[in-house]
N, C-alpha and C. Protein backbone atom coordinates (compact mmCIF):
# COMPACT_ATOMS: atom_id res chain seq x y z
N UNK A 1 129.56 149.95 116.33
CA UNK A 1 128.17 149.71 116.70
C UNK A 1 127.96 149.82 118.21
N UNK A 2 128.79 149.22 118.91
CA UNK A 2 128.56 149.37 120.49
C UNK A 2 129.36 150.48 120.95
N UNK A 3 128.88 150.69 122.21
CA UNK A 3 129.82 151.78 123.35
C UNK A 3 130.48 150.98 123.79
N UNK A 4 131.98 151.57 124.31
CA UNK A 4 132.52 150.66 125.18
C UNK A 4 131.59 150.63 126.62
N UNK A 5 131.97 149.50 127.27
CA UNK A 5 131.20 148.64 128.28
C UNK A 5 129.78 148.66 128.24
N UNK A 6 129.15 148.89 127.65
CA UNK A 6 127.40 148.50 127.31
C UNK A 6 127.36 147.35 127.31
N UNK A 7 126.20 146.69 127.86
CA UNK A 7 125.85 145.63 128.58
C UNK A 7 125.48 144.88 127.40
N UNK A 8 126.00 143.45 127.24
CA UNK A 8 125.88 142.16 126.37
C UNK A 8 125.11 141.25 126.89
N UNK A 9 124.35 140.19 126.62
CA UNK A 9 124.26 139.03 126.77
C UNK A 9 124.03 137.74 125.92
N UNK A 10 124.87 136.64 126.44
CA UNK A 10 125.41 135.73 125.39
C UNK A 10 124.50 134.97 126.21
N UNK A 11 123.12 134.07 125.53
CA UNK A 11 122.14 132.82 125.71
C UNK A 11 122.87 131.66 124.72
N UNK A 12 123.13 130.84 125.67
CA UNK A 12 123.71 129.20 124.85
C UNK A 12 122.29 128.12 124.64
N UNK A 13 122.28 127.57 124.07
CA UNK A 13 121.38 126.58 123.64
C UNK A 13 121.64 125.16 123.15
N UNK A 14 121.36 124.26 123.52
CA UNK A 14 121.70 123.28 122.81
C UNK A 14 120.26 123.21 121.31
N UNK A 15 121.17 122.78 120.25
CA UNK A 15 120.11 123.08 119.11
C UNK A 15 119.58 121.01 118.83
N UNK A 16 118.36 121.24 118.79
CA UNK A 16 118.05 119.90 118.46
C UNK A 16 117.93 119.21 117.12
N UNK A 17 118.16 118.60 116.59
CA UNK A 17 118.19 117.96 115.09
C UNK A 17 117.02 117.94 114.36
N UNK A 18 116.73 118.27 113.29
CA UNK A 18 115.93 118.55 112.64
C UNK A 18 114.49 117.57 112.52
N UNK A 19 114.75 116.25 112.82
CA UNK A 19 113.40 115.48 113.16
C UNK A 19 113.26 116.00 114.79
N UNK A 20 113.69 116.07 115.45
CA UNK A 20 113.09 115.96 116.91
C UNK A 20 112.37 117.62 116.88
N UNK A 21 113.09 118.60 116.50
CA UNK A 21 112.59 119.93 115.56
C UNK A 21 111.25 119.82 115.62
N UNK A 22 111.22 118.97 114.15
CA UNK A 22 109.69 119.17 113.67
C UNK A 22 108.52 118.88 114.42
N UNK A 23 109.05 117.48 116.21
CA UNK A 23 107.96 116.87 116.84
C UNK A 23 107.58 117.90 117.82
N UNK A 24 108.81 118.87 118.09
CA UNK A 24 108.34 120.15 119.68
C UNK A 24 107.56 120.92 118.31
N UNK A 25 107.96 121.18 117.56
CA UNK A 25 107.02 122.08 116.69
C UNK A 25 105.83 121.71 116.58
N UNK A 26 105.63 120.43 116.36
CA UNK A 26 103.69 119.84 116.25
C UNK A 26 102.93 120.31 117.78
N UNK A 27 104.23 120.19 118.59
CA UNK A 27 103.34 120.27 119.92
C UNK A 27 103.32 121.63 120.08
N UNK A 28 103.92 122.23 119.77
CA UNK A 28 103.96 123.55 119.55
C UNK A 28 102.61 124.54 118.85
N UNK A 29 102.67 124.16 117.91
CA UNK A 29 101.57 124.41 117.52
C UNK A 29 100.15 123.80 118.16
N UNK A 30 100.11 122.67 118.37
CA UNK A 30 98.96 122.41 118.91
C UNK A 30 98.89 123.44 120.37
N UNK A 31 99.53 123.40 121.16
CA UNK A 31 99.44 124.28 122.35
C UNK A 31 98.82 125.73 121.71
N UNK A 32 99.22 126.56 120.61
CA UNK A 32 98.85 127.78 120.06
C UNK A 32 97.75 127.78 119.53
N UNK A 33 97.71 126.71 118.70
CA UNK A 33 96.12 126.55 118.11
C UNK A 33 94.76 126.12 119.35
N UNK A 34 95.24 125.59 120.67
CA UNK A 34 94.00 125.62 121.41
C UNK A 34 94.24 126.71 122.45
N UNK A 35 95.40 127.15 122.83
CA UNK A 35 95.44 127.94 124.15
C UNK A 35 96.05 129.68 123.52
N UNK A 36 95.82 129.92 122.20
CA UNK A 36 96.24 131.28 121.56
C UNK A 36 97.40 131.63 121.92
N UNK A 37 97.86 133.08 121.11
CA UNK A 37 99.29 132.84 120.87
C UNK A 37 99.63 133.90 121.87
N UNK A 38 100.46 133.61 122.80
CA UNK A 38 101.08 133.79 124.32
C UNK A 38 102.48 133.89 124.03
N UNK A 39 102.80 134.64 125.21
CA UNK A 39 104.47 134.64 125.44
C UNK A 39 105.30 133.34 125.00
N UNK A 40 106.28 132.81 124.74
CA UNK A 40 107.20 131.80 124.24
C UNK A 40 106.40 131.49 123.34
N UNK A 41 105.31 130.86 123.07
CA UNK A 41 104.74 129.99 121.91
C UNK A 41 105.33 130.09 120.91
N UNK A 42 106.23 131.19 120.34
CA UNK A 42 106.65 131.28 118.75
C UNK A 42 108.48 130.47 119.01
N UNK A 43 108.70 130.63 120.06
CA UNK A 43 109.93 130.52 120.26
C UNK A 43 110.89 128.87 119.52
N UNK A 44 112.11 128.84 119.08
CA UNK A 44 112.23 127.64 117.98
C UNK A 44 112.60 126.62 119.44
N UNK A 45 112.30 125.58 118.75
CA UNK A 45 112.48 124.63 119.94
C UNK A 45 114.14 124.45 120.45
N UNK A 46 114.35 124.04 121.78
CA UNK A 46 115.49 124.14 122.40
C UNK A 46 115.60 124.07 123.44
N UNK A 47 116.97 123.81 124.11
CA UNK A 47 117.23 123.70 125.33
C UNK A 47 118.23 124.74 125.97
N UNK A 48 117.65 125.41 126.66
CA UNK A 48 118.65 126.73 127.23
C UNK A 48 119.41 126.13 128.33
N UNK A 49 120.80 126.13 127.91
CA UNK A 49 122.44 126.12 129.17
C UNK A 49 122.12 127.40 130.10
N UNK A 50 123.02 128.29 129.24
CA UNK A 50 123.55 129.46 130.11
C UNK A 50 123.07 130.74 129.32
N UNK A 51 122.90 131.59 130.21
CA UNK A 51 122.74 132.90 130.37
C UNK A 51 124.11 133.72 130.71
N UNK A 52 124.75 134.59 130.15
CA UNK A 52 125.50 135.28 130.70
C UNK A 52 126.12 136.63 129.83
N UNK A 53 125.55 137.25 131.25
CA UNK A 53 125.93 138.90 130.78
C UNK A 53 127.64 139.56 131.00
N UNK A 54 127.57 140.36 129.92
CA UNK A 54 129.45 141.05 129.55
C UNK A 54 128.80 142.14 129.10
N UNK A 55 130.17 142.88 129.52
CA UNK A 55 129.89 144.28 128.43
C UNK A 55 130.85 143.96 127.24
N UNK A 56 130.18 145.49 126.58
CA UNK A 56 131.04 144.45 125.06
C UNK A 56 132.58 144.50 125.16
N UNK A 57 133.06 145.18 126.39
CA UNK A 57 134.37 145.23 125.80
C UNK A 57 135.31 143.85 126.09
N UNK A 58 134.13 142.86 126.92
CA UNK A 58 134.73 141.50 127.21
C UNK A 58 134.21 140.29 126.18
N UNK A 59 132.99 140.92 125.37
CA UNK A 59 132.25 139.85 124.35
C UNK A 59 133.16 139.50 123.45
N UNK A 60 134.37 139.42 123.25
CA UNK A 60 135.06 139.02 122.16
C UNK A 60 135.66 137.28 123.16
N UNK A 61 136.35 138.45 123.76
CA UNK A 61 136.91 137.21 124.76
C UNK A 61 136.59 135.73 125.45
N UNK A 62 135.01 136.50 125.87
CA UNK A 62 134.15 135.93 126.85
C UNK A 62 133.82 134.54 125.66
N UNK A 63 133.30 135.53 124.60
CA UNK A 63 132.79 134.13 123.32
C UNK A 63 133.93 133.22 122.70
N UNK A 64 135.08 133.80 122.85
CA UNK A 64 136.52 132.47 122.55
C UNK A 64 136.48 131.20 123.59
N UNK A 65 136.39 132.24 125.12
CA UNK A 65 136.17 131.17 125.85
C UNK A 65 135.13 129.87 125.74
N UNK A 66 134.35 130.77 125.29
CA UNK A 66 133.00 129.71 125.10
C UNK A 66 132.95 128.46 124.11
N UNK A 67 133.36 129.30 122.90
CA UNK A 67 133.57 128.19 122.16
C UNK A 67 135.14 127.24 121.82
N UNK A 68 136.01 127.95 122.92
CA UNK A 68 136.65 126.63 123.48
C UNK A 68 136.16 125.87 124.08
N UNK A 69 135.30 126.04 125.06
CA UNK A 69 135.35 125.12 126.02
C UNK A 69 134.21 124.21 125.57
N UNK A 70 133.38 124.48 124.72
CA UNK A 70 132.35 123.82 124.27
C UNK A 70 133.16 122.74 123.04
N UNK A 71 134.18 123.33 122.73
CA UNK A 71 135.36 121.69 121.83
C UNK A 71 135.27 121.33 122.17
N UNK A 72 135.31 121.11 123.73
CA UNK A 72 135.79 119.90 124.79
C UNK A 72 135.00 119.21 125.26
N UNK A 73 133.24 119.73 124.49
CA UNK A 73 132.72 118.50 124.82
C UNK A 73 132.22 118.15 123.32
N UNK A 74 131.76 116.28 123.74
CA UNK A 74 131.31 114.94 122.91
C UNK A 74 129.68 115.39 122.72
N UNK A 75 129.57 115.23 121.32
CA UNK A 75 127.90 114.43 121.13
C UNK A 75 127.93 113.63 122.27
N UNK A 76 126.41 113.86 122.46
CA UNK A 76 125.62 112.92 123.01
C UNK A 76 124.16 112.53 123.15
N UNK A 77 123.19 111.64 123.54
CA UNK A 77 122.13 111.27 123.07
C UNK A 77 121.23 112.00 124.28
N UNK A 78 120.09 112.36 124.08
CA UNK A 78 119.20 112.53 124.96
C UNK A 78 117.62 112.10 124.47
N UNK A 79 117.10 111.32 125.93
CA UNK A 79 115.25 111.01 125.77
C UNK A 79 114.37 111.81 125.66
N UNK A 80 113.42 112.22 125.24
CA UNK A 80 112.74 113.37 125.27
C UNK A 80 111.50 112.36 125.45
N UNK A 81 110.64 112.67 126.85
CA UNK A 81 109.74 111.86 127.01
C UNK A 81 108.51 112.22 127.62
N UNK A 82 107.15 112.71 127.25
CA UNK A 82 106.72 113.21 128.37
C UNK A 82 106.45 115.00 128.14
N UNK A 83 105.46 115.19 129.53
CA UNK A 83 105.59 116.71 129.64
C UNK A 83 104.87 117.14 130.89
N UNK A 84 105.64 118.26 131.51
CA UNK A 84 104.85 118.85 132.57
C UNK A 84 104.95 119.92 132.72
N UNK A 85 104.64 120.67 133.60
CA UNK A 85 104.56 122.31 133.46
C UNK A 85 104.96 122.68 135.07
N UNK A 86 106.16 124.05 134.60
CA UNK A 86 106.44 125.01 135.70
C UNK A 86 105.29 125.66 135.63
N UNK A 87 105.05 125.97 137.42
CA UNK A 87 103.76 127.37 137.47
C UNK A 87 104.61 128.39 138.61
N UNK A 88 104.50 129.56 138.11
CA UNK A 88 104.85 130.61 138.93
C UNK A 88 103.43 131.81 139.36
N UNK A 89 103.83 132.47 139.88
CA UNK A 89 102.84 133.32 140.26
C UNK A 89 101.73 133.94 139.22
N UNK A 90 102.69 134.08 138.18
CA UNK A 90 101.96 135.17 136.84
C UNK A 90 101.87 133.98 135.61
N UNK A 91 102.52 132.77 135.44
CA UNK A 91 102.09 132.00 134.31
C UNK A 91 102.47 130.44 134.74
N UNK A 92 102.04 129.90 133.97
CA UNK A 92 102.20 128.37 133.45
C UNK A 92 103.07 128.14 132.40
N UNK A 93 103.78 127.09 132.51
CA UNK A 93 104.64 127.28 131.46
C UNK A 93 104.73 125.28 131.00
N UNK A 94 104.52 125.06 129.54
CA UNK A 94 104.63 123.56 129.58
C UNK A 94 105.64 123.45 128.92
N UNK A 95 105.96 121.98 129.19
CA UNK A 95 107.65 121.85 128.62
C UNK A 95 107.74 119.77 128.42
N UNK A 96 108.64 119.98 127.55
CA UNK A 96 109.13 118.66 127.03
C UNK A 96 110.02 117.89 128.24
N UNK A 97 109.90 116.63 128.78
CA UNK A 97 110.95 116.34 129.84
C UNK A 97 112.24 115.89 129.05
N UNK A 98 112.99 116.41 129.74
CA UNK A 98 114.63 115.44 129.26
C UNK A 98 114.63 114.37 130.18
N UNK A 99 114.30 113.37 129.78
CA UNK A 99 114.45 111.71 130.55
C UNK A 99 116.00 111.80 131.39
N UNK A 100 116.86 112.18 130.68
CA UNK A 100 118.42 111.39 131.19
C UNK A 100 119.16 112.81 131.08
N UNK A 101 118.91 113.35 131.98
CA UNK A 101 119.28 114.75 132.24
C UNK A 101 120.79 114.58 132.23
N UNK A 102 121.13 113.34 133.24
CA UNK A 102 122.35 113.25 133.41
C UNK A 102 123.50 112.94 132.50
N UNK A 103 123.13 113.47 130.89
CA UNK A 103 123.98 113.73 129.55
C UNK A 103 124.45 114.64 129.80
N UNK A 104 123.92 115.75 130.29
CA UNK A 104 124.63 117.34 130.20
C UNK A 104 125.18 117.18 131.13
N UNK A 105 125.59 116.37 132.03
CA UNK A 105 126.49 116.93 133.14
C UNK A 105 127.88 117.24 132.75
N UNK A 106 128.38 116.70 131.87
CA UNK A 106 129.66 117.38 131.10
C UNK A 106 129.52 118.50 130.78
N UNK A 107 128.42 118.65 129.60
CA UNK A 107 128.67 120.09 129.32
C UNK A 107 128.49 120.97 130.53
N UNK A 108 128.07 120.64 131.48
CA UNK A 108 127.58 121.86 132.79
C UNK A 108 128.83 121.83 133.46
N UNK A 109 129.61 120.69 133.77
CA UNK A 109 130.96 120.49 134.31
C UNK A 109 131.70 121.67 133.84
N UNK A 110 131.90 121.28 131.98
CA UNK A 110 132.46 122.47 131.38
C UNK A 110 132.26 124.33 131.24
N UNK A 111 130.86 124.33 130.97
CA UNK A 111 130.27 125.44 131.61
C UNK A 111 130.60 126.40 133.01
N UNK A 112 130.66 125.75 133.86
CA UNK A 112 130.84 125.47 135.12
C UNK A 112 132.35 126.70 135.59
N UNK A 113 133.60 125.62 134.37
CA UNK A 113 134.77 126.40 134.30
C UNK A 113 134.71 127.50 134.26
N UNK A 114 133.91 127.85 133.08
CA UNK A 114 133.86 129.40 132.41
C UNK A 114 133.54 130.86 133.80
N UNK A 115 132.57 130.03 135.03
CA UNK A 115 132.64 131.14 136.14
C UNK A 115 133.33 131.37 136.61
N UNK A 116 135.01 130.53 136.67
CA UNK A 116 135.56 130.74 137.83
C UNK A 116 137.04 131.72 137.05
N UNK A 117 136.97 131.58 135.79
CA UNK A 117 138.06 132.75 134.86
C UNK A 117 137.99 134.59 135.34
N UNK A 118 138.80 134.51 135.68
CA UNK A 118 138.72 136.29 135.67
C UNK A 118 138.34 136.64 134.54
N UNK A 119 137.39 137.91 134.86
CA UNK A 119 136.56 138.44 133.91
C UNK A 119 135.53 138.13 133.42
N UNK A 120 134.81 136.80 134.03
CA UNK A 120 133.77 136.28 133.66
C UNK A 120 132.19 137.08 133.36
N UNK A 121 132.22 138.34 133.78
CA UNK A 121 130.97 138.90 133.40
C UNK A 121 130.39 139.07 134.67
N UNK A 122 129.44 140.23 134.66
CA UNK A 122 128.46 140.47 135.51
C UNK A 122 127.43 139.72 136.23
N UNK A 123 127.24 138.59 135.15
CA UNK A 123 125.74 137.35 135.29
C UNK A 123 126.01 136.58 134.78
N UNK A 124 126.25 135.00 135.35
CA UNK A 124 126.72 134.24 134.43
C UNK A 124 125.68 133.21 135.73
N UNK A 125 124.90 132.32 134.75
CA UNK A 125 123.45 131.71 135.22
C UNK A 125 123.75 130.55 134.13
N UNK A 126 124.00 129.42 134.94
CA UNK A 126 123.84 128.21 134.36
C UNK A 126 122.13 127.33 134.87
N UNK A 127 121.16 126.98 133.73
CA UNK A 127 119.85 126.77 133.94
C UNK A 127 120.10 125.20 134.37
N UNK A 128 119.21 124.90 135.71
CA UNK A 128 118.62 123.86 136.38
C UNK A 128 118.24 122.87 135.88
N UNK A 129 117.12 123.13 134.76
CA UNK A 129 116.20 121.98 134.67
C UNK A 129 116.19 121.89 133.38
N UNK A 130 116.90 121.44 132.94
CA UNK A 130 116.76 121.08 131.20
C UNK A 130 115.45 120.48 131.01
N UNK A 131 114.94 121.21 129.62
CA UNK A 131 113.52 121.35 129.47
C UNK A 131 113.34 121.53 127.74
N UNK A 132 112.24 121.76 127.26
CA UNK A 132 112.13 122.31 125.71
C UNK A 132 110.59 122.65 126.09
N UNK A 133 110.96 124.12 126.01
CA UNK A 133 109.36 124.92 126.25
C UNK A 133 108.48 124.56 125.25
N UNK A 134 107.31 124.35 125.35
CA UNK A 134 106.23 124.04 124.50
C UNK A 134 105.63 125.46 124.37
N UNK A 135 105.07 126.02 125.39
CA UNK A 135 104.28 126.92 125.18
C UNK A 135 104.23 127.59 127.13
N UNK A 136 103.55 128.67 126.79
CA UNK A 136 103.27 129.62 128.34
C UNK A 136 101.73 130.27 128.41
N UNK A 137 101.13 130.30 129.69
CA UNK A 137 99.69 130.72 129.62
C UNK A 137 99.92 131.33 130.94
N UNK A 138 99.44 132.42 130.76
CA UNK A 138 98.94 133.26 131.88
C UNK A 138 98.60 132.26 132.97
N UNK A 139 98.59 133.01 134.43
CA UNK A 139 98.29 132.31 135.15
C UNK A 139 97.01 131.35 135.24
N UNK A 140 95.97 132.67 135.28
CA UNK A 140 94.06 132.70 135.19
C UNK A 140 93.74 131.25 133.74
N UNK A 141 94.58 131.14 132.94
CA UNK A 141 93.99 130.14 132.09
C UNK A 141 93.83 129.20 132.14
N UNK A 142 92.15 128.89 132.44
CA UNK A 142 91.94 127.61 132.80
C UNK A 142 91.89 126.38 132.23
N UNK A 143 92.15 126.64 130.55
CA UNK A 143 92.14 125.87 129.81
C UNK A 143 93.62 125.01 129.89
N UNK A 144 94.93 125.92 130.66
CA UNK A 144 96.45 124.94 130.77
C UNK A 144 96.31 124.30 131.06
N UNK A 145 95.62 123.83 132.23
CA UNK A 145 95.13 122.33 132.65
C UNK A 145 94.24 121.11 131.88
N UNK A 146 93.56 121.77 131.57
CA UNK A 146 92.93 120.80 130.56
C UNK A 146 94.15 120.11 129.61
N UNK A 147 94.48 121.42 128.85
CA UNK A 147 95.80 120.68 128.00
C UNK A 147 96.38 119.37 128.37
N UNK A 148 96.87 120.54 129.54
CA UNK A 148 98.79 119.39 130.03
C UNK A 148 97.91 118.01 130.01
N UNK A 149 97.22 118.13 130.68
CA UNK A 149 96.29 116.56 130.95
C UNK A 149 96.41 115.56 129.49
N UNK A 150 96.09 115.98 128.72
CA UNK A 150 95.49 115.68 126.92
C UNK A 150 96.90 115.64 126.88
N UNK A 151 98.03 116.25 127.15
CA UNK A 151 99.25 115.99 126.66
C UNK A 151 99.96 114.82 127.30
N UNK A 152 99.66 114.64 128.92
CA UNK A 152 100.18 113.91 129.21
C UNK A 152 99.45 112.52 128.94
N UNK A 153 98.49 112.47 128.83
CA UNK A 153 97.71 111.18 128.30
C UNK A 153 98.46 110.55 126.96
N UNK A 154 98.75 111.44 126.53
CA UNK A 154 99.25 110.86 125.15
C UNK A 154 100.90 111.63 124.89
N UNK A 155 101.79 110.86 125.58
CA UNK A 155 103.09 111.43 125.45
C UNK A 155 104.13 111.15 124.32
N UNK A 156 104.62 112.26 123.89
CA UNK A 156 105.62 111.82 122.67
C UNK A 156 106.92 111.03 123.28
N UNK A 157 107.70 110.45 122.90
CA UNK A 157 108.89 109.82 123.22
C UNK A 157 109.78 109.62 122.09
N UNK A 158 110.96 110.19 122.21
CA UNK A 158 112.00 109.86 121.03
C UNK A 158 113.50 109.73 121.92
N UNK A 159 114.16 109.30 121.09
CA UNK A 159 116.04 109.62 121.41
C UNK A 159 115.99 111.10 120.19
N UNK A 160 117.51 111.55 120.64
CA UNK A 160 118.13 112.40 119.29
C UNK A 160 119.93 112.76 120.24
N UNK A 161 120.28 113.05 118.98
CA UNK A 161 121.97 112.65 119.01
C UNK A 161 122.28 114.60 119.06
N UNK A 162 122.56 114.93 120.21
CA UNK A 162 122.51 116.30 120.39
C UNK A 162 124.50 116.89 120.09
N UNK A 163 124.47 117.57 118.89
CA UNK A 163 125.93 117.82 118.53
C UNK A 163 125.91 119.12 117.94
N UNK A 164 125.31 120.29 118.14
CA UNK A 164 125.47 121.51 118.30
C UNK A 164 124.96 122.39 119.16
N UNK A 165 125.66 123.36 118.95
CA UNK A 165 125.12 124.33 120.38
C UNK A 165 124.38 125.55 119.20
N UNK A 166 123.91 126.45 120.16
CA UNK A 166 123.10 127.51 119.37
C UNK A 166 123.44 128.94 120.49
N UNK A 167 124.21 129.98 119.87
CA UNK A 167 124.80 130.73 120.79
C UNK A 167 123.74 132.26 120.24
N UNK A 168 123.21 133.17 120.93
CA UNK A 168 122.34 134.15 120.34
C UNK A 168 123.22 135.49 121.29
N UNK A 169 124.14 136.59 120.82
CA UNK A 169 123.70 137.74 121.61
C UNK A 169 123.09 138.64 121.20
N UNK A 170 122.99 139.14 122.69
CA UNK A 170 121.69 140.65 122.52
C UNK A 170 122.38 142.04 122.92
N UNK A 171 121.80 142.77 122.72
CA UNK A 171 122.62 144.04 123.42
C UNK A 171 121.75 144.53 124.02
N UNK A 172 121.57 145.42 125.22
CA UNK A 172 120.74 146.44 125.89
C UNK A 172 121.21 148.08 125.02
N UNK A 173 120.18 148.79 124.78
CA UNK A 173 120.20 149.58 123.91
C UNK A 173 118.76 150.50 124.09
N UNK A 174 119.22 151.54 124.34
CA UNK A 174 117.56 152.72 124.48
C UNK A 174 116.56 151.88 125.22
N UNK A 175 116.92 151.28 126.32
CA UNK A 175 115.78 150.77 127.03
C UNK A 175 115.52 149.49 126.35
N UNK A 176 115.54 148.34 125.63
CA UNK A 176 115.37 147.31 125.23
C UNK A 176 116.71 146.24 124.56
N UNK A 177 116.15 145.35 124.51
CA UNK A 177 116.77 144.19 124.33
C UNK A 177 117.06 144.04 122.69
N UNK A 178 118.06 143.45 122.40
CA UNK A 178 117.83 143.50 120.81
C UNK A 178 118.75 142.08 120.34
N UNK A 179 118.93 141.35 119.36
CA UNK A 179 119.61 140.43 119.13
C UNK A 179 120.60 141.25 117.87
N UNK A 180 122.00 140.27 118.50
CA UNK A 180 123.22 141.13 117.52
C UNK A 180 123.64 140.04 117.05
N UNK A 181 123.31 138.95 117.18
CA UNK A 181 124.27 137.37 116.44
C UNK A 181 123.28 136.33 117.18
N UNK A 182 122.88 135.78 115.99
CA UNK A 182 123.00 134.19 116.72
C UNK A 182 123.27 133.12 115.25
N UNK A 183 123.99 132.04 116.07
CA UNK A 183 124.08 131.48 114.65
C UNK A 183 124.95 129.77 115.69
N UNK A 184 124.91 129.12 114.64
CA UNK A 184 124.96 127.47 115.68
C UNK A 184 126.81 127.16 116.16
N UNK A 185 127.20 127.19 116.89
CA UNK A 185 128.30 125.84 116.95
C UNK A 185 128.42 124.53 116.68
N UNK A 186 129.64 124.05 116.47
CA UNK A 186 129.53 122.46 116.73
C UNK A 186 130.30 121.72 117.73
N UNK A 187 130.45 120.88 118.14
CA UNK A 187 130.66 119.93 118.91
C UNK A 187 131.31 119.34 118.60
């Protein structure tokens, strides 16, 4: 199926448990049903780790590593509390807060390892701000504000016991992106 060295990329995720699921999904939908259906809005709820690009002739390897090093870490609990929104030049983007960010610092510790292995890949991007996208609006929409407001007035709050990962690759191929696997780990 692939050429040798054609460009891979492996997106990690932490996958959330099936009640906390269903609550980014309500908000989920509500964001689509008042602000129409926009970039991310369809996307399943989650928390994106790492980004990192291989060609395929290292994706075998690169993904052993991964899901070694992801043995090595413990369940653990995270708050989900709240919501606020990144704005960049071209959109708005709203998102679920992680209260106690400072759960993942293991797994990022561990993560962390995986850059410094020979052969690590072309792009290897461990994400900042642990988040669970709700939804994205163009910049010009003046209605995001209204929202976030209505959202933050009335904020959801839960725990959930986070013990799998969610690994997706893609391949670059005739000019686009395509998905070749995704399917969950465990912990």
């Amino acid at each position: 199926m692939f050429k040798v060295e054609e460009e891979c990329e492996i997106l990690l995720f932490l996958t959330l448990p099936p009640e906390a699921e269903s609550i980014i999904k309500d908000q989920k939908k509500e964001f689509r049903d008042l602000l129409g259906n926009e970039e991310f809005s369809h996307s399943k709820p989650h928390i994106t780790l790492l980004t990192w690009k291989v060609t395929t002739d290292r994706l075998v390897s690169c993904s052993k590593k991964l899901s070694t090093t992801l043995a090595c870490c413990q369940p653990f609990s995270i708050t989900i509390s709240g919501v606020d929104a990144f704005v960049s030049k071209k959109s708005k983007t709203m998102y679920s807060i992680i209260k106690n960010p400072e759960q993942l610092d293991n797994v990022y510790k561990q993560l962390s390892s995986l850059k410094q292995q020979p052969g690590s890949g072309s792009y290897f991007k461990i994400y900042g701000t642990p988040h669970i996208t709700i939804g994205q609006s163009k910049i010009e929409n003046k209605g995001f504000d209204t929202l976030l407001t209505i959202f933050q007035k009335d904020p959801i709050s839960f725990d959930c016991l986070i013990s799998e990962y969610s690994v997706r690759i893609n391949y670059f191929k005739r000019g686009k992106w395509s998905t070749f696997y995704e399917g969950k780990l465990g912990v």
